[in-house]
C-alpha atoms as a PDB file:
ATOM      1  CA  UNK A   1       1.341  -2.614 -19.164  1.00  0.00           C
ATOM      2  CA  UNK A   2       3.541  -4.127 -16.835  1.00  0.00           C
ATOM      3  CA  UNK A   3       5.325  -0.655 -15.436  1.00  0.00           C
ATOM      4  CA  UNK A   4       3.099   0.843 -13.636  1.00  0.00           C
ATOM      5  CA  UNK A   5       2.126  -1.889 -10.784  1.00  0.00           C
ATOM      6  CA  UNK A   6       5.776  -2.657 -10.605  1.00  0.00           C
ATOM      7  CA  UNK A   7       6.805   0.464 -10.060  1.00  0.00           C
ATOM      8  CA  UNK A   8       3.854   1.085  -7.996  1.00  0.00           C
ATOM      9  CA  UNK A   9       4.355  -1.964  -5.824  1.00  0.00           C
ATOM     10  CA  UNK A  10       8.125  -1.414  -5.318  1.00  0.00           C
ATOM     11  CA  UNK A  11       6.605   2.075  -3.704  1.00  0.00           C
ATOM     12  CA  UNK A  12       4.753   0.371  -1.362  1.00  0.00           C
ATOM     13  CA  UNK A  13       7.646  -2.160  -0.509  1.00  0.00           C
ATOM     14  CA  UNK A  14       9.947   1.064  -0.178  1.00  0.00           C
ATOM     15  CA  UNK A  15       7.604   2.303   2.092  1.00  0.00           C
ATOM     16  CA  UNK A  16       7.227  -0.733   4.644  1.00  0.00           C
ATOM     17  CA  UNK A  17      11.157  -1.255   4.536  1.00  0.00           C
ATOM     18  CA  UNK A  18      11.055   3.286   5.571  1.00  0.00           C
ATOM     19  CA  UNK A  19       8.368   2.495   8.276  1.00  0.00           C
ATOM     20  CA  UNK A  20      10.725  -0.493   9.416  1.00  0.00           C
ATOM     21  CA  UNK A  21      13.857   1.726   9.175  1.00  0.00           C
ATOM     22  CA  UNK A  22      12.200   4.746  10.918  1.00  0.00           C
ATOM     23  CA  UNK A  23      10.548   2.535  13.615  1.00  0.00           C
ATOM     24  CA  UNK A  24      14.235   1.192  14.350  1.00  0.00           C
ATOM     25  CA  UNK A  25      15.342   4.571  14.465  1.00  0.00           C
ATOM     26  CA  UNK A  26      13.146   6.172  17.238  1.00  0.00           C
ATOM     27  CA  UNK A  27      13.863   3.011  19.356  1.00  0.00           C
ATOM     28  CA  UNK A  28      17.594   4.244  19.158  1.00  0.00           C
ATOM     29  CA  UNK A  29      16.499   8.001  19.925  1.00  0.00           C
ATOM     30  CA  UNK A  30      17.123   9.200  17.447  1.00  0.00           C
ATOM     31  CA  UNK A  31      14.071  11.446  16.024  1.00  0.00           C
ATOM     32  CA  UNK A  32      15.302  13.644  13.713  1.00  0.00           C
ATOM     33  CA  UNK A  33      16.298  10.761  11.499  1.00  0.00           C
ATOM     34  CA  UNK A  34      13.568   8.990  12.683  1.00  0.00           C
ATOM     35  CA  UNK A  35      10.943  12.141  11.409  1.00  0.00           C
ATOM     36  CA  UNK A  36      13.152  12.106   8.265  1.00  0.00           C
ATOM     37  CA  UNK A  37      12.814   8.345   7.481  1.00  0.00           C
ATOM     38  CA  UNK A  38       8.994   8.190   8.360  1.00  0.00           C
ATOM     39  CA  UNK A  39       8.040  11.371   5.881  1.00  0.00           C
ATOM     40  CA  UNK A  40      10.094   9.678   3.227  1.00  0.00           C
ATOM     41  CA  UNK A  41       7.812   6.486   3.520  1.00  0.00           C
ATOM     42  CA  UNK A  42       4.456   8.606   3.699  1.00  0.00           C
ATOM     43  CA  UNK A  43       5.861  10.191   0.293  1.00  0.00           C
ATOM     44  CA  UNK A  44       6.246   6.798  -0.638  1.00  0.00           C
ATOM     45  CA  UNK A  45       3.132   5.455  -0.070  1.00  0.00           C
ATOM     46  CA  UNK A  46       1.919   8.590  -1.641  1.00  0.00           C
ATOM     47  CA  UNK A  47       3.000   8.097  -4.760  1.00  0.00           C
ATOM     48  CA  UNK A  48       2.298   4.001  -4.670  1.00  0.00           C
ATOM     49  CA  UNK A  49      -1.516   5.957  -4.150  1.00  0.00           C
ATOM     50  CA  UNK A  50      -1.058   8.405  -7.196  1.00  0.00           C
ATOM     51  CA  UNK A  51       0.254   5.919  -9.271  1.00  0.00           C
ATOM     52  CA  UNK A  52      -2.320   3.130  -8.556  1.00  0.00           C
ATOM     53  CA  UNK A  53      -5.387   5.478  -8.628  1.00  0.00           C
ATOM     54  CA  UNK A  54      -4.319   7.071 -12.106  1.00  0.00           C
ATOM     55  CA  UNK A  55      -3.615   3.413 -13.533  1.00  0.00           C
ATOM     56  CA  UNK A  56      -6.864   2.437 -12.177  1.00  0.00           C
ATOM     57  CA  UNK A  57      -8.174   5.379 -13.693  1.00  0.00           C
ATOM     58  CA  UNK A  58      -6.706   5.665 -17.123  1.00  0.00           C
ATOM     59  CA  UNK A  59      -5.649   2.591 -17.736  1.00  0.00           C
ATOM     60  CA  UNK A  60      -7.707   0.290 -15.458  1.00  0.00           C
ATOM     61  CA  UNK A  61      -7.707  -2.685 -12.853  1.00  0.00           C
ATOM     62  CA  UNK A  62      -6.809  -6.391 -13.727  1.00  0.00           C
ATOM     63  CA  UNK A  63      -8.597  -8.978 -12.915  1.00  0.00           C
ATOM     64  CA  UNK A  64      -7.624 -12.563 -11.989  1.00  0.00           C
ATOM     65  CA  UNK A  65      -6.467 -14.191 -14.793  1.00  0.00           C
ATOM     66  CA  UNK A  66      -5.240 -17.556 -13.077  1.00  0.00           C
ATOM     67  CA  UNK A  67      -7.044 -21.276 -12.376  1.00  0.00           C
ATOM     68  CA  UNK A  68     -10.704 -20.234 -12.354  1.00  0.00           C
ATOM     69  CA  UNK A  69     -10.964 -22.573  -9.167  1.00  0.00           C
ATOM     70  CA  UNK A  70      -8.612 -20.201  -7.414  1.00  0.00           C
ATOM     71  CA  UNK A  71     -10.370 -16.976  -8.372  1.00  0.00           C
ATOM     72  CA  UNK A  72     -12.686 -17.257  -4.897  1.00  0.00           C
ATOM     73  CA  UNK A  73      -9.885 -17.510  -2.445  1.00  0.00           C
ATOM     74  CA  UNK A  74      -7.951 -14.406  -4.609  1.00  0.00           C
ATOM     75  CA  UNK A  75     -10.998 -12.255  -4.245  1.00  0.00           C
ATOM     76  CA  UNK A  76     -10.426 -13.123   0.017  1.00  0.00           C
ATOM     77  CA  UNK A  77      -7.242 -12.219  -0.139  1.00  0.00           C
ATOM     78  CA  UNK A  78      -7.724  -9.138  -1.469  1.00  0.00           C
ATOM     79  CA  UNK A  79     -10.690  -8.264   0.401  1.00  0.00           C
ATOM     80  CA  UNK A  80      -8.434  -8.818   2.829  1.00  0.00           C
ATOM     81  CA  UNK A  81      -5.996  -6.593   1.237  1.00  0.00           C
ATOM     82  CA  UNK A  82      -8.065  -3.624   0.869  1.00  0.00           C
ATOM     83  CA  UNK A  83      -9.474  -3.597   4.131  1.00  0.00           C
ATOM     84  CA  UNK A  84      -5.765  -3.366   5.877  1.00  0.00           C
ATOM     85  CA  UNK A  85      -4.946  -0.696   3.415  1.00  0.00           C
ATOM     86  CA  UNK A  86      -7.569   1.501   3.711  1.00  0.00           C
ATOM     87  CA  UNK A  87      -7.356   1.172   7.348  1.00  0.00           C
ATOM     88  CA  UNK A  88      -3.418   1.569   7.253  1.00  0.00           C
ATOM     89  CA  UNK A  89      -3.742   4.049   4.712  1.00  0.00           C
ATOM     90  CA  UNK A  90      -6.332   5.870   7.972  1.00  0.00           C
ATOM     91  CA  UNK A  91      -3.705   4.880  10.945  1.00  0.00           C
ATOM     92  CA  UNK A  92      -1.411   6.393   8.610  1.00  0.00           C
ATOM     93  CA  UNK A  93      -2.810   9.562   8.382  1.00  0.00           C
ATOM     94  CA  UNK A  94      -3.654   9.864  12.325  1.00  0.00           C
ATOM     95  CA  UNK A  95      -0.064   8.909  13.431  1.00  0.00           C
ATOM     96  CA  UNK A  96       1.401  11.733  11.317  1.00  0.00           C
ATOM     97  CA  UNK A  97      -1.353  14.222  12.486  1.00  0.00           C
ATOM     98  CA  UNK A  98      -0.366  13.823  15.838  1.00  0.00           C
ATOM     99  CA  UNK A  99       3.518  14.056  15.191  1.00  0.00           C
ATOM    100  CA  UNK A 100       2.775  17.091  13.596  1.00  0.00           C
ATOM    101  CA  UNK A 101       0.748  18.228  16.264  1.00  0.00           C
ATOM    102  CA  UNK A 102       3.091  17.429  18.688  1.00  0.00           C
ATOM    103  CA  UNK A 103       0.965  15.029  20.467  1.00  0.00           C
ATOM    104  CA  UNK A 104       3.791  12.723  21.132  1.00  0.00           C
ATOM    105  CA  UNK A 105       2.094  10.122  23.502  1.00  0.00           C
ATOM    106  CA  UNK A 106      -0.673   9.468  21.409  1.00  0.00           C
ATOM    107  CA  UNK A 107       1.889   9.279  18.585  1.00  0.00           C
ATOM    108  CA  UNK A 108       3.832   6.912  20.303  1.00  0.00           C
ATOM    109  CA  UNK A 109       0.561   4.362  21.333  1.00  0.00           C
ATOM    110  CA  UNK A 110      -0.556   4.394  17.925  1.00  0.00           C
ATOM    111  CA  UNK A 111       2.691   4.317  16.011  1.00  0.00           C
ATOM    112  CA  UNK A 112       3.471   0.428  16.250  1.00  0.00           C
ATOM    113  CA  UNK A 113       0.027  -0.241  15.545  1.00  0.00           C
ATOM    114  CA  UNK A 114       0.453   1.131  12.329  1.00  0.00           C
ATOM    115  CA  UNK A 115       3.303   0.098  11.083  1.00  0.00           C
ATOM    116  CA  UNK A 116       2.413  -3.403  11.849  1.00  0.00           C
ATOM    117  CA  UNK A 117      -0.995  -2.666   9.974  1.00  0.00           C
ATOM    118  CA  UNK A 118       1.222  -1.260   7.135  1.00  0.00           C
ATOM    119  CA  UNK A 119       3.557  -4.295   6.897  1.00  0.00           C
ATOM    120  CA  UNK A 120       0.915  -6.588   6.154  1.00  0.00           C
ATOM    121  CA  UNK A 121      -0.317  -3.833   4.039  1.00  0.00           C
ATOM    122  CA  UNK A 122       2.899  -3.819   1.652  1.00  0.00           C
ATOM    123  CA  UNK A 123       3.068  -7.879   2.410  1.00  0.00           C
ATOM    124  CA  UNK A 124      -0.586  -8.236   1.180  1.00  0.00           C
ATOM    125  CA  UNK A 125      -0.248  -6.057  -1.797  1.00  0.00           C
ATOM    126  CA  UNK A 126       2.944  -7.314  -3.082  1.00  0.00           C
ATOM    127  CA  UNK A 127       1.401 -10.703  -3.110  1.00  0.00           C
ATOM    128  CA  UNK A 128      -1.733  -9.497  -5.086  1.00  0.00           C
ATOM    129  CA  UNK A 129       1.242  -7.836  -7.562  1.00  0.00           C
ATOM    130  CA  UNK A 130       2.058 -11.586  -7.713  1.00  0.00           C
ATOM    131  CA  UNK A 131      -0.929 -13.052  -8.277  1.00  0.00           C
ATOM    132  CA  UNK A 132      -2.149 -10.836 -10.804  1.00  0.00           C
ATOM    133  CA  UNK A 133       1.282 -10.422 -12.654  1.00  0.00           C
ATOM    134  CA  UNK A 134       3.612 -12.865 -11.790  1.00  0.00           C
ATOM    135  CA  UNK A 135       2.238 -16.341 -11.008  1.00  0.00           C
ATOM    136  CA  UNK A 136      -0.519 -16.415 -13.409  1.00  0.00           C
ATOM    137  CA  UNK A 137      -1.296 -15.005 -16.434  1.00  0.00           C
ATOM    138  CA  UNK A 138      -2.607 -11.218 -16.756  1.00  0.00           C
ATOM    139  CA  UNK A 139      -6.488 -11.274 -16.489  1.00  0.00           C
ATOM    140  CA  UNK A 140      -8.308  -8.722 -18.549  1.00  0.00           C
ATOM    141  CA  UNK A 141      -8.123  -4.541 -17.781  1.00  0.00           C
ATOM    142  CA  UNK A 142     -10.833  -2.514 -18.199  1.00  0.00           C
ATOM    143  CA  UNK A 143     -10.413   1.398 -17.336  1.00  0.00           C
ATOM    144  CA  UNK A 144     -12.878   3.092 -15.219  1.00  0.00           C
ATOM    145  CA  UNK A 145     -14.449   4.743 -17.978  1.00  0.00           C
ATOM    146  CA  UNK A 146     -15.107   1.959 -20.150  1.00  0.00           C
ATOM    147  CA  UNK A 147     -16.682   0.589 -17.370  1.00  0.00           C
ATOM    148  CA  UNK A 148     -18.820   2.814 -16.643  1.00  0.00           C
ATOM    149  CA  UNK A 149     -19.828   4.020 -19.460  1.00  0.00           C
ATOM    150  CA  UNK A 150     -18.779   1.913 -21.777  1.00  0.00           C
ATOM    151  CA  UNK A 151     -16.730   3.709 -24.151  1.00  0.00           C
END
């Protein structure tokens, strides 16, 4: 049960060290490398998505299984969590619409913005990894399905 958010988190953490990589690599001019670096980590987070949203699907989501006392600042934090991703997961999409485009400027103005959103993306979700996985004991799955409809 344990597989699929690890290998699903250590896409996202592949990702943010790409983004960091790439970002270090158009500071030194060099863009092909740079483009290179920066489609590897959207295929990256890509399948950290795939992964996560089949789990979720199939197989379901975890809940908090540590101090009960704890549970309210968890569910913050990942509040927290989900609203950086989604909006990463947006800036994401915008700064590779205009590299493709060829609208460098705009690529370059909203390029830093989103790798720092996507750093404390990958930093926010590897700590929910930990929370639910590591530090505490596994809280209880239920698939989408089962859920919902209750079979």
């Amino acid at each position: 049960m344990l597989l699929l958010p690890t290998i699903s988190t250590a896409f996202i953490l592949i990702s943010a060290i790409l983004v960091a990589v790439g970002w270090r690599l158009i500071k030194q001019g060099k863009r092909k490398a740079h483009e290179k670096t920066m489609i590897a980590a959207s295929i990256s987070a890509l399948l950290f998505f795939i992964i996560y949203m089949s789990r979720t699907v199939f197989v379901g989501n975890t809940s908090f299984g540590g101090p009960e006392h704890l549970e309210i600042y968890y569910t913050l934090f990942l509040i927290f969590h989900i609203i950086l991703s989604t909006s990463g997961a947006v800036f994401g999409i915008i700064t590779l619409i205009f590299a493709f485009k060829g609208k460098f400027a705009k690529h370059r103005k909203i390029g830093p913005i989103t790798a720092v959103i996507w750093f404390f993306t990958a930093a926010t979700g590897i700590m929910v990894y930990l929370f639910l996985y590591v530090l505490f004991d596994v809280g209880e799955t239920t698939n989408l399905f089962r859920a919902i409809w209750g079979f």
